[in-house]
C-alpha atoms as a PDB file:
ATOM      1  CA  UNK A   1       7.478 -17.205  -3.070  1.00  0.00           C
ATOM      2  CA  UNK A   2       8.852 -17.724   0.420  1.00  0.00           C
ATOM      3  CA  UNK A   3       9.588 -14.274   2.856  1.00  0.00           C
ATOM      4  CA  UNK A   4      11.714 -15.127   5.058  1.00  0.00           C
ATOM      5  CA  UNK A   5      10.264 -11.991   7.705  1.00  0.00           C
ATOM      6  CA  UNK A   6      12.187  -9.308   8.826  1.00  0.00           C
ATOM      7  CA  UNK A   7      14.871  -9.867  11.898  1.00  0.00           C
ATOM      8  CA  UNK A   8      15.826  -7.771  14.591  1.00  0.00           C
ATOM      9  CA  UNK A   9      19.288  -9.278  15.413  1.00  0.00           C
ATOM     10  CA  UNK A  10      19.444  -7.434  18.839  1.00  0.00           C
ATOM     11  CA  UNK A  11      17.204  -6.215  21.650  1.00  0.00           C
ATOM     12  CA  UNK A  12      16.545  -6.637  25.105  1.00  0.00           C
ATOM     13  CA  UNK A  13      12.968  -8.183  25.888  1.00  0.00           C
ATOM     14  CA  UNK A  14      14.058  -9.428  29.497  1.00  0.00           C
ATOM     15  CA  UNK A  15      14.236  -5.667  30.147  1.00  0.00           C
ATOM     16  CA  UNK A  16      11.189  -4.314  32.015  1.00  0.00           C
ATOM     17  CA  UNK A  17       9.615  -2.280  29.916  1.00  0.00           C
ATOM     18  CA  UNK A  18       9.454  -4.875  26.779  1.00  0.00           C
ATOM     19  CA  UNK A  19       8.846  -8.172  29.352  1.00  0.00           C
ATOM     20  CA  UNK A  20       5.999  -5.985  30.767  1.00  0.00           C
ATOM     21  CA  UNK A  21       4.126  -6.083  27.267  1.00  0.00           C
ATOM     22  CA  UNK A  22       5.829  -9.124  25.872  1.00  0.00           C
ATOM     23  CA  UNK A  23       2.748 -10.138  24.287  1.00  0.00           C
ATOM     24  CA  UNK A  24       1.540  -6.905  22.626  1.00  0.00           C
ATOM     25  CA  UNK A  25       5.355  -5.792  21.867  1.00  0.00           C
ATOM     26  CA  UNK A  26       6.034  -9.318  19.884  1.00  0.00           C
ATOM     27  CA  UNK A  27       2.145  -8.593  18.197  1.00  0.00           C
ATOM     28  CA  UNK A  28       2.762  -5.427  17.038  1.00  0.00           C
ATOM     29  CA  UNK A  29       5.800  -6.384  15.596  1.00  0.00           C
ATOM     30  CA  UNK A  30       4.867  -9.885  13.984  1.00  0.00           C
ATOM     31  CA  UNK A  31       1.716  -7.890  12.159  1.00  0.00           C
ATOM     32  CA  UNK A  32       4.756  -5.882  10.475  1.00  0.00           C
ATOM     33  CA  UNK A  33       6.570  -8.607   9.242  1.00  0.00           C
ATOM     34  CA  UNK A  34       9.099  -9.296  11.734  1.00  0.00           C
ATOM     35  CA  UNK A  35       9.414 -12.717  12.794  1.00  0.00           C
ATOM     36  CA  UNK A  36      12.470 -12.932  14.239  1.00  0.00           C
ATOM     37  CA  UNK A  37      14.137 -11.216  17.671  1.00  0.00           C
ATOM     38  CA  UNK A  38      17.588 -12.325  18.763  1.00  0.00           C
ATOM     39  CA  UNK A  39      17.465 -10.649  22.723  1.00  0.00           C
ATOM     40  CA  UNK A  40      20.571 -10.293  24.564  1.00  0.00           C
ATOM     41  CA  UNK A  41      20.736 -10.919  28.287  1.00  0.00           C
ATOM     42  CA  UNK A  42      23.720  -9.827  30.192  1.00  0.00           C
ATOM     43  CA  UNK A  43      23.424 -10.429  34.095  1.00  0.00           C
ATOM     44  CA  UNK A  44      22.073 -13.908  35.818  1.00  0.00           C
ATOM     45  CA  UNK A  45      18.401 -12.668  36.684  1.00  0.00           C
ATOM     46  CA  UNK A  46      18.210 -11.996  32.386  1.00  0.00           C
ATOM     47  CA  UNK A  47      19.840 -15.796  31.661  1.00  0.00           C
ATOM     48  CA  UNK A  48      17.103 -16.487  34.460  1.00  0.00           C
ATOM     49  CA  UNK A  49      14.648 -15.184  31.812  1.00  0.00           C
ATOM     50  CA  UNK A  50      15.498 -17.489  28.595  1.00  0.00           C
ATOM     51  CA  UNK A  51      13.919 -20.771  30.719  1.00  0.00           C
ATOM     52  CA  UNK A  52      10.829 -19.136  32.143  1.00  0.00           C
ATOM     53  CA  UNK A  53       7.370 -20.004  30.404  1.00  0.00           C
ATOM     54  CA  UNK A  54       6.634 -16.604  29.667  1.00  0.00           C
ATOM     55  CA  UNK A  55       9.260 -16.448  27.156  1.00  0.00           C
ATOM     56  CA  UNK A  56       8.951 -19.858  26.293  1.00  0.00           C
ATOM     57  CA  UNK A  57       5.805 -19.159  24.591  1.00  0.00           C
ATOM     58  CA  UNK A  58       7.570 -17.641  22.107  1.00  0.00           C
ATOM     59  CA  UNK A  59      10.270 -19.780  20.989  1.00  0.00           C
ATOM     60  CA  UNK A  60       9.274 -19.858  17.659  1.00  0.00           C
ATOM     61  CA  UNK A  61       9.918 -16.545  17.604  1.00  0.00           C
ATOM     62  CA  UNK A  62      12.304 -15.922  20.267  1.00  0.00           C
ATOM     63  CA  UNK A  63      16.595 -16.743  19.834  1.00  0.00           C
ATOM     64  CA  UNK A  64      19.098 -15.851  22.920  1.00  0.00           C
ATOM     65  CA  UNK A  65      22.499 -14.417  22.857  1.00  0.00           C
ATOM     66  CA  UNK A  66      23.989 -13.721  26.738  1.00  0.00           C
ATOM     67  CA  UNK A  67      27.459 -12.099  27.982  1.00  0.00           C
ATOM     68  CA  UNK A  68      28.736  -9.769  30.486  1.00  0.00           C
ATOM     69  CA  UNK A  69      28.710  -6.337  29.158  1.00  0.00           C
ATOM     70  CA  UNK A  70      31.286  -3.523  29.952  1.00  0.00           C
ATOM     71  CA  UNK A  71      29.235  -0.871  31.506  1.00  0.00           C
ATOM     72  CA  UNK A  72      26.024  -2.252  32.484  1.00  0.00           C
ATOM     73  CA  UNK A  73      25.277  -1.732  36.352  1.00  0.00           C
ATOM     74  CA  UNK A  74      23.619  -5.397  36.919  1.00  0.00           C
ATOM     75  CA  UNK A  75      26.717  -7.540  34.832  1.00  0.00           C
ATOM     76  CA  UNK A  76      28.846  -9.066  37.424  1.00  0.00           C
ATOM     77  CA  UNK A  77      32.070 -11.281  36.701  1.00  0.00           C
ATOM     78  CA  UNK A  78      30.542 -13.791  39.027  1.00  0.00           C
ATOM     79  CA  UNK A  79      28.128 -14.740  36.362  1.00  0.00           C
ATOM     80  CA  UNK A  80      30.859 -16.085  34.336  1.00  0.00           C
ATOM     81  CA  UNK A  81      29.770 -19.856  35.228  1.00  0.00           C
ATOM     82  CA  UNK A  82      26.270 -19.490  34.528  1.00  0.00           C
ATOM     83  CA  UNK A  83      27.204 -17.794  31.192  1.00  0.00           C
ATOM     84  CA  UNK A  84      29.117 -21.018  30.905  1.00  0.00           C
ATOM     85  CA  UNK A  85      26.052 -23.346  31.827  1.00  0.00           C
ATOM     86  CA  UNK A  86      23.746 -21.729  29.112  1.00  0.00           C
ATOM     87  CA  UNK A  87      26.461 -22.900  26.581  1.00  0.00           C
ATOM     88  CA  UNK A  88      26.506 -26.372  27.717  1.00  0.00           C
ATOM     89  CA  UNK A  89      22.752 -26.447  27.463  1.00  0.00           C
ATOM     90  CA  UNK A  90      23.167 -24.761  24.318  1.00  0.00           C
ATOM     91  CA  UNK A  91      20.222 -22.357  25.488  1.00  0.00           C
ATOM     92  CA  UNK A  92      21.677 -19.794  23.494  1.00  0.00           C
ATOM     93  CA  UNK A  93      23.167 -18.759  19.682  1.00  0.00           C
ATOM     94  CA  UNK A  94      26.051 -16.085  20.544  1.00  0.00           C
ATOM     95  CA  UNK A  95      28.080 -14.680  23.125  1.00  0.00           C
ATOM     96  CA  UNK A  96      26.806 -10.761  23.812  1.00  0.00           C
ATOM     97  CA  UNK A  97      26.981  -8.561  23.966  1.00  0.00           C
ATOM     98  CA  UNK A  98      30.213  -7.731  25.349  1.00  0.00           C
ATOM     99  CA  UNK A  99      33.133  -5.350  24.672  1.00  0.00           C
ATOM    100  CA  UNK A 100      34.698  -2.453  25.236  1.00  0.00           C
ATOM    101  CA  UNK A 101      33.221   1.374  26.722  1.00  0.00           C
ATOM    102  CA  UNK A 102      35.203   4.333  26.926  1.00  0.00           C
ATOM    103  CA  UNK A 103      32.450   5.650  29.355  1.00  0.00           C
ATOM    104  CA  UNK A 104      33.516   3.916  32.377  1.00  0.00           C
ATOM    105  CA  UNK A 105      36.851   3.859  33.770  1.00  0.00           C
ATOM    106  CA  UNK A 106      37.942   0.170  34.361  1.00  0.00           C
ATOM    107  CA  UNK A 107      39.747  -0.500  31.549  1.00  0.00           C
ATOM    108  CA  UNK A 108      42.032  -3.250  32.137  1.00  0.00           C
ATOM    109  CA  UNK A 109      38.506  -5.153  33.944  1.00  0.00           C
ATOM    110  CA  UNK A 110      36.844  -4.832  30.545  1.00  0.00           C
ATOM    111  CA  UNK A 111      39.837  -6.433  28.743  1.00  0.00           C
ATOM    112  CA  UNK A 112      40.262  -9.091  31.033  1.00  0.00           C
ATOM    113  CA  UNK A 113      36.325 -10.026  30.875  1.00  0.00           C
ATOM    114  CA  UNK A 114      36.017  -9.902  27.072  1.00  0.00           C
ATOM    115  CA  UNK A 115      39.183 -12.027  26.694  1.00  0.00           C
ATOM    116  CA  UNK A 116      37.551 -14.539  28.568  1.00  0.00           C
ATOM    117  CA  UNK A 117      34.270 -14.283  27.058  1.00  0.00           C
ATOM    118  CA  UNK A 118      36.079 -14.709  23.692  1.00  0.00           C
ATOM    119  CA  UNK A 119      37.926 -17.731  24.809  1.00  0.00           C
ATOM    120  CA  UNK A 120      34.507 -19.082  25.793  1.00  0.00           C
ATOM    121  CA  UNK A 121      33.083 -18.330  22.472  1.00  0.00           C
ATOM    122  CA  UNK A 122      35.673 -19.794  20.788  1.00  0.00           C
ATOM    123  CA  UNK A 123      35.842 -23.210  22.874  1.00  0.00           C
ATOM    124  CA  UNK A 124      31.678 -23.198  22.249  1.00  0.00           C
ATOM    125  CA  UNK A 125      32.184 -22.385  18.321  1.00  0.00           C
ATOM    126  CA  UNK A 126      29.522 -19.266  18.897  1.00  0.00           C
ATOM    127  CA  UNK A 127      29.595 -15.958  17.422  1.00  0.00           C
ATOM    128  CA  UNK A 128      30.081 -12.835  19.425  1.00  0.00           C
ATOM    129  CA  UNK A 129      27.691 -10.038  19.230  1.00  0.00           C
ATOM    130  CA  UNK A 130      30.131  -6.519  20.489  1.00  0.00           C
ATOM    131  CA  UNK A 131      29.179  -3.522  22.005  1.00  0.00           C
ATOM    132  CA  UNK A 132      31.584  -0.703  21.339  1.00  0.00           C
ATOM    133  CA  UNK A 133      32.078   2.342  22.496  1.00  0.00           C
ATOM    134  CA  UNK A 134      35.064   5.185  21.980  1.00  0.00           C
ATOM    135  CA  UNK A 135      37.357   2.020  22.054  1.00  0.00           C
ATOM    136  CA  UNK A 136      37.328   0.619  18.310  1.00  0.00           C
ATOM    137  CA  UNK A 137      40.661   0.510  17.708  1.00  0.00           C
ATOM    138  CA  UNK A 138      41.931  -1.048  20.958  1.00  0.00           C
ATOM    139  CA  UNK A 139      39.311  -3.941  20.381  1.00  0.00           C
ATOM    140  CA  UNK A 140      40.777  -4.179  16.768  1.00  0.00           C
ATOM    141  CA  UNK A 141      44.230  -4.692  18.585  1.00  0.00           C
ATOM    142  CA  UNK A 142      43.099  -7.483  20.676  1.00  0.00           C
ATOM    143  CA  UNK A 143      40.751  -9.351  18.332  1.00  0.00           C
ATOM    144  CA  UNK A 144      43.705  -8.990  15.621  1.00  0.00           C
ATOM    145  CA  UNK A 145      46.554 -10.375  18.557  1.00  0.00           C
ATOM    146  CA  UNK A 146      44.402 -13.216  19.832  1.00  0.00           C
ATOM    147  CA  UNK A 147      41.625 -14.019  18.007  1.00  0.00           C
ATOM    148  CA  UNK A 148      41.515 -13.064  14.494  1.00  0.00           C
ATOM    149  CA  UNK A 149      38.460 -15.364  13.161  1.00  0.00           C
ATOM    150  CA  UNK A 150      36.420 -14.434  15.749  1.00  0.00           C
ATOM    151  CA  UNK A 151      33.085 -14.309  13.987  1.00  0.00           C
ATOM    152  CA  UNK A 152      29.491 -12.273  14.742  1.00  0.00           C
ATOM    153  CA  UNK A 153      28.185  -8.590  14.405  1.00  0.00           C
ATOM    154  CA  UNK A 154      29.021  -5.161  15.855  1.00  0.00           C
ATOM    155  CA  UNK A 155      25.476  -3.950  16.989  1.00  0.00           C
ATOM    156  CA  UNK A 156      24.278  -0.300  16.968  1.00  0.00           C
ATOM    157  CA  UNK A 157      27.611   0.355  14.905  1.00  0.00           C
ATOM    158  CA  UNK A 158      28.061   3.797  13.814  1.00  0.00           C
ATOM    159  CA  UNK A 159      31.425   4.725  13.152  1.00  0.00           C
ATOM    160  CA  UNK A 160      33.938   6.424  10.681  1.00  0.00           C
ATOM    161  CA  UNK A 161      34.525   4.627   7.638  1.00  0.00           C
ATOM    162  CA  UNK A 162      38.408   3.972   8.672  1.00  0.00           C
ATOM    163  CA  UNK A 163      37.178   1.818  11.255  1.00  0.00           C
ATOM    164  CA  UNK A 164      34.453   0.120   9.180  1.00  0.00           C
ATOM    165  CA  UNK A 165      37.339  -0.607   6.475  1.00  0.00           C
ATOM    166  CA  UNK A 166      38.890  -2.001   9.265  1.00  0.00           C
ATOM    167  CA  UNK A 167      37.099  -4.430  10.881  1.00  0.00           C
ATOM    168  CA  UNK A 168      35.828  -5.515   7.266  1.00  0.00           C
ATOM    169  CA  UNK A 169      39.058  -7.383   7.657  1.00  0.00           C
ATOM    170  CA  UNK A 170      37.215  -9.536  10.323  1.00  0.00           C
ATOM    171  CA  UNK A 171      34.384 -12.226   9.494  1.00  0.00           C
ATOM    172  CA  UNK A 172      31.710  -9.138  11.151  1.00  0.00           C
ATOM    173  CA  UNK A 173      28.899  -8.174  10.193  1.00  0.00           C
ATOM    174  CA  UNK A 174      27.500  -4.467  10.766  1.00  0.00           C
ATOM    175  CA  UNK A 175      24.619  -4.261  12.949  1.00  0.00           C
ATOM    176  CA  UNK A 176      22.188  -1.000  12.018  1.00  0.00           C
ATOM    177  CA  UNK A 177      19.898   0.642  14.460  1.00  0.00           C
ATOM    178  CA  UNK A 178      18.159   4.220  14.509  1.00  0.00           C
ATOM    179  CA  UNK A 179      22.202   5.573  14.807  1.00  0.00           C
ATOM    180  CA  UNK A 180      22.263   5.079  11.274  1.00  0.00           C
ATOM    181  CA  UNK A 181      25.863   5.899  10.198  1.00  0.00           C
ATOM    182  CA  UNK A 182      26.766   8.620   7.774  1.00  0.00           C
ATOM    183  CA  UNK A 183      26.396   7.952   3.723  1.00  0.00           C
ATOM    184  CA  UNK A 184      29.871   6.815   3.168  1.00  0.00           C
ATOM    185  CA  UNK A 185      29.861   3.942   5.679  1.00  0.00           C
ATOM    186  CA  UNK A 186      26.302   2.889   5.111  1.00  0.00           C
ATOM    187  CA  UNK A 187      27.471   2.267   1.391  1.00  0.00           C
ATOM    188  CA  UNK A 188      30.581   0.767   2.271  1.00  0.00           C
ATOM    189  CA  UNK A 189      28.344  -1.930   4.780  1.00  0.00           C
ATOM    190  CA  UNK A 190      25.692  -2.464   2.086  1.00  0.00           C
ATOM    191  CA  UNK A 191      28.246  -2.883  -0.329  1.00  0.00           C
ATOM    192  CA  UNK A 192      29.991  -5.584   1.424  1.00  0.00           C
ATOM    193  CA  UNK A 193      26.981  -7.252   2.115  1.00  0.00           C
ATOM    194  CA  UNK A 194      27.362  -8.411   5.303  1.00  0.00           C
ATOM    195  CA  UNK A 195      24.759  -6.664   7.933  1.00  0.00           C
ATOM    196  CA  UNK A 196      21.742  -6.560  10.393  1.00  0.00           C
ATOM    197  CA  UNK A 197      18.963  -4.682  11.332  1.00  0.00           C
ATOM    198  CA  UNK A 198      18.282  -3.990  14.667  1.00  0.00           C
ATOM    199  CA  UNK A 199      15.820  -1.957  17.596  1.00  0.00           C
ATOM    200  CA  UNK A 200      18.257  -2.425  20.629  1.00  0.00           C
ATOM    201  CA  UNK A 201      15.069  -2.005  22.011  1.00  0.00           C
ATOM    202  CA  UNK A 202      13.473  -0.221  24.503  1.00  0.00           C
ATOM    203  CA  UNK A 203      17.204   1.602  23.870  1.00  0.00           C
ATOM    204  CA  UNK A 204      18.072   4.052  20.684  1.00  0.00           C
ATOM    205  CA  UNK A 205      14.893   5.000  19.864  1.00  0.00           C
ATOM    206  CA  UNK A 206      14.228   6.569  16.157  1.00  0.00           C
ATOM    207  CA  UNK A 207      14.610  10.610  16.218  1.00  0.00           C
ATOM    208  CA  UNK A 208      11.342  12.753  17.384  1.00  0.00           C
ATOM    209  CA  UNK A 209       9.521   9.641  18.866  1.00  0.00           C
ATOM    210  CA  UNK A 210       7.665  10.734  21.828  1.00  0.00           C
ATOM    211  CA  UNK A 211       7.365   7.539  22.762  1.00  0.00           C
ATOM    212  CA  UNK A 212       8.819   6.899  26.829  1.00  0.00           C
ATOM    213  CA  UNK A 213      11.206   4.058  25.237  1.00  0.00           C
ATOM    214  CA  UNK A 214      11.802   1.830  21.800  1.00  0.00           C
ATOM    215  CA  UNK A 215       9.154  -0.166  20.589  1.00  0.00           C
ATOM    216  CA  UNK A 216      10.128  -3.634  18.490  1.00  0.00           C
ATOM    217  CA  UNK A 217       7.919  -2.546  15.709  1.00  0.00           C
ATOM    218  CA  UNK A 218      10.333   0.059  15.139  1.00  0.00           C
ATOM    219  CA  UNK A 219      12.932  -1.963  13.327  1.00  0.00           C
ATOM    220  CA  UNK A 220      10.900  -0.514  10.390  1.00  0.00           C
ATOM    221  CA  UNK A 221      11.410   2.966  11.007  1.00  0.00           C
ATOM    222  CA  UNK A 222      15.229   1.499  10.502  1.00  0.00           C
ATOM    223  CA  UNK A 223      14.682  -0.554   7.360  1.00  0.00           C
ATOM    224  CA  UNK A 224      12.835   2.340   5.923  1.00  0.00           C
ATOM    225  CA  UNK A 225      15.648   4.936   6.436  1.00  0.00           C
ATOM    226  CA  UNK A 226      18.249   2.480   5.023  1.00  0.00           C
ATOM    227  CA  UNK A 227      16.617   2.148   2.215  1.00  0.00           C
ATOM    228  CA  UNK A 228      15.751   5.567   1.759  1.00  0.00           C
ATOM    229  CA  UNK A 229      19.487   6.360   1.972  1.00  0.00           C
ATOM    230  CA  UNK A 230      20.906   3.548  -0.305  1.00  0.00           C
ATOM    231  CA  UNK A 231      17.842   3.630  -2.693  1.00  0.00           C
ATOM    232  CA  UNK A 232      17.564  -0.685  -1.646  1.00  0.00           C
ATOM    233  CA  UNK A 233      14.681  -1.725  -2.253  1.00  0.00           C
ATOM    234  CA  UNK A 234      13.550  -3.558   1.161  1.00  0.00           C
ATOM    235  CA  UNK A 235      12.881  -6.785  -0.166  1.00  0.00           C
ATOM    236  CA  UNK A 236      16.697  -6.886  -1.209  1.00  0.00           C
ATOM    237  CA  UNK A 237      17.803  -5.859   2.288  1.00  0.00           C
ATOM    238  CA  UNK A 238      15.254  -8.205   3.751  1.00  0.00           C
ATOM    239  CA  UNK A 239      16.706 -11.330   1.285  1.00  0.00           C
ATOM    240  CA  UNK A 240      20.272 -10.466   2.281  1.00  0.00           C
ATOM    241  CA  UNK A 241      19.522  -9.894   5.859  1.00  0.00           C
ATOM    242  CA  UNK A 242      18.218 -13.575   6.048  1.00  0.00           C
ATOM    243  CA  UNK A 243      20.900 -15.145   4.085  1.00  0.00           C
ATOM    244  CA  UNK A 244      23.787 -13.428   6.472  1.00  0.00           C
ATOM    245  CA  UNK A 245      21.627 -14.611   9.109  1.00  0.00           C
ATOM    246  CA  UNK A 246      21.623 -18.377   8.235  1.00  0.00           C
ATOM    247  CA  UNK A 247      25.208 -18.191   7.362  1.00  0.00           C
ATOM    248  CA  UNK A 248      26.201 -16.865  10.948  1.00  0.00           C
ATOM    249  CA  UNK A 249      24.096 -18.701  12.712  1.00  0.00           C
ATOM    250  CA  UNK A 250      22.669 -21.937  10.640  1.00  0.00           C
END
């Protein structure tokens, strides 16, 4: 019977402390089951990362997503055209993550810079991988006013289930991490159908770990509790996990 493997649909492993222990973090992980990581790099020395051999070694495993996020200190606006250039070499399979965050207070930059990252995704036919924070509803209002089939994933989504009805209306999946959301929602997502699993790692790291940041072999811990809470058997979440994958990104 074939397994398709587990996927973590987003992490970082061009940050320091995975690309460190590349090896040993993609090891540890693989011996579990998961074969897949898609990483997410979001300034010019992370695009930098997708070409170099030491990542290269592990294309097999290994998929790319890239964007300028909203409140990350190295993203810069300038690296619009080399965001641009990995689409033409089609070195990577979505735009993100990108977004809106009510943390920082530069609103009307944020809009501007995901409106243009949008239009890029849509000229490039890619899916969009969002990072959201306190500011659901005004990126409802602007996917809804200029690009409503916009297609991809919200990633470490945890929100009320008003705002999962709502963007249910979208072609988006629901990305899971250790901020599981409450009962209601997580039955409403695995419902629908339509979902990831994911570390965001060496970010969000499962409650009590002790460990200094999150490891990619933790995408278990996440699996474990989802299925605790819906009473899914994992081999069902792992078979629907790979089908939305293939139908997002082929």
């Amino acid at each position: 019977m074939f397994d398709p493997g587990w996927i973590d649909a987003h992490c970082h492993l061009s940050e320091e402390r995975i690309s460190e222990n590349l090896e040993k973090e993609i090891s540890e992980a693989s011996q579990l089951g998961i074969t897949d990581f898609i990483s997410s790099a979001l300034c010019k020395e992370e695009y930098e990362c997708i070409k170099l051999a030491k990542f290269q070694k592990f294309n097999k495993f290994i998929k790319w997503c890239a964007g300028i996020h909203p409140n990350y200190e190295k993203s810069s606006e300038k690296d619009f055209d080399n965001l641009t250039k990995l689409c033409d070499e089609q070195k990577i399979i979505a735009i993100g993550e990108i977004g809106l965050d009510g943390r920082k207070d530069n609103s009307e930059w944020q809009k501007k810079i995901l409106l243009k990252q949008l239009d890029l995704a849509k000229n490039y036919d890619l899916p969009v991988i969002f990072h959201t924070v306190k500011r659901y509803y005004v990126l409802y209002k602007i996917l809804k006013q200029n690009f409503p089939k916009v297609r991809g994933f919200l990633h470490s989504f945890n929100a009320s289930l008003e705002i999962t009805e709502l963007f249910s209306r979208y072609d988006l999946a629901f990305s899971l991490n250790a901020k599981i959301p409450n009962t209601k929602v997580l039955e409403f997502i695995m419902k629908r159908g339509f979902f990831f699993f994911e570390t965001d790692a060496p970010y969000q790291k499962p409650e009590n770990s002790k460990a200094d940041f999150n490891h990619l072999k933790n995408l278990l811990w996440v699996i474990d509790k989802v299925s605790e809470k819906t009473s899914i058997n994992k081999d069902v979440l792992k078979k629907k996990q790979f089908e939305n994958f293939q139908m997002l990104f082929g």
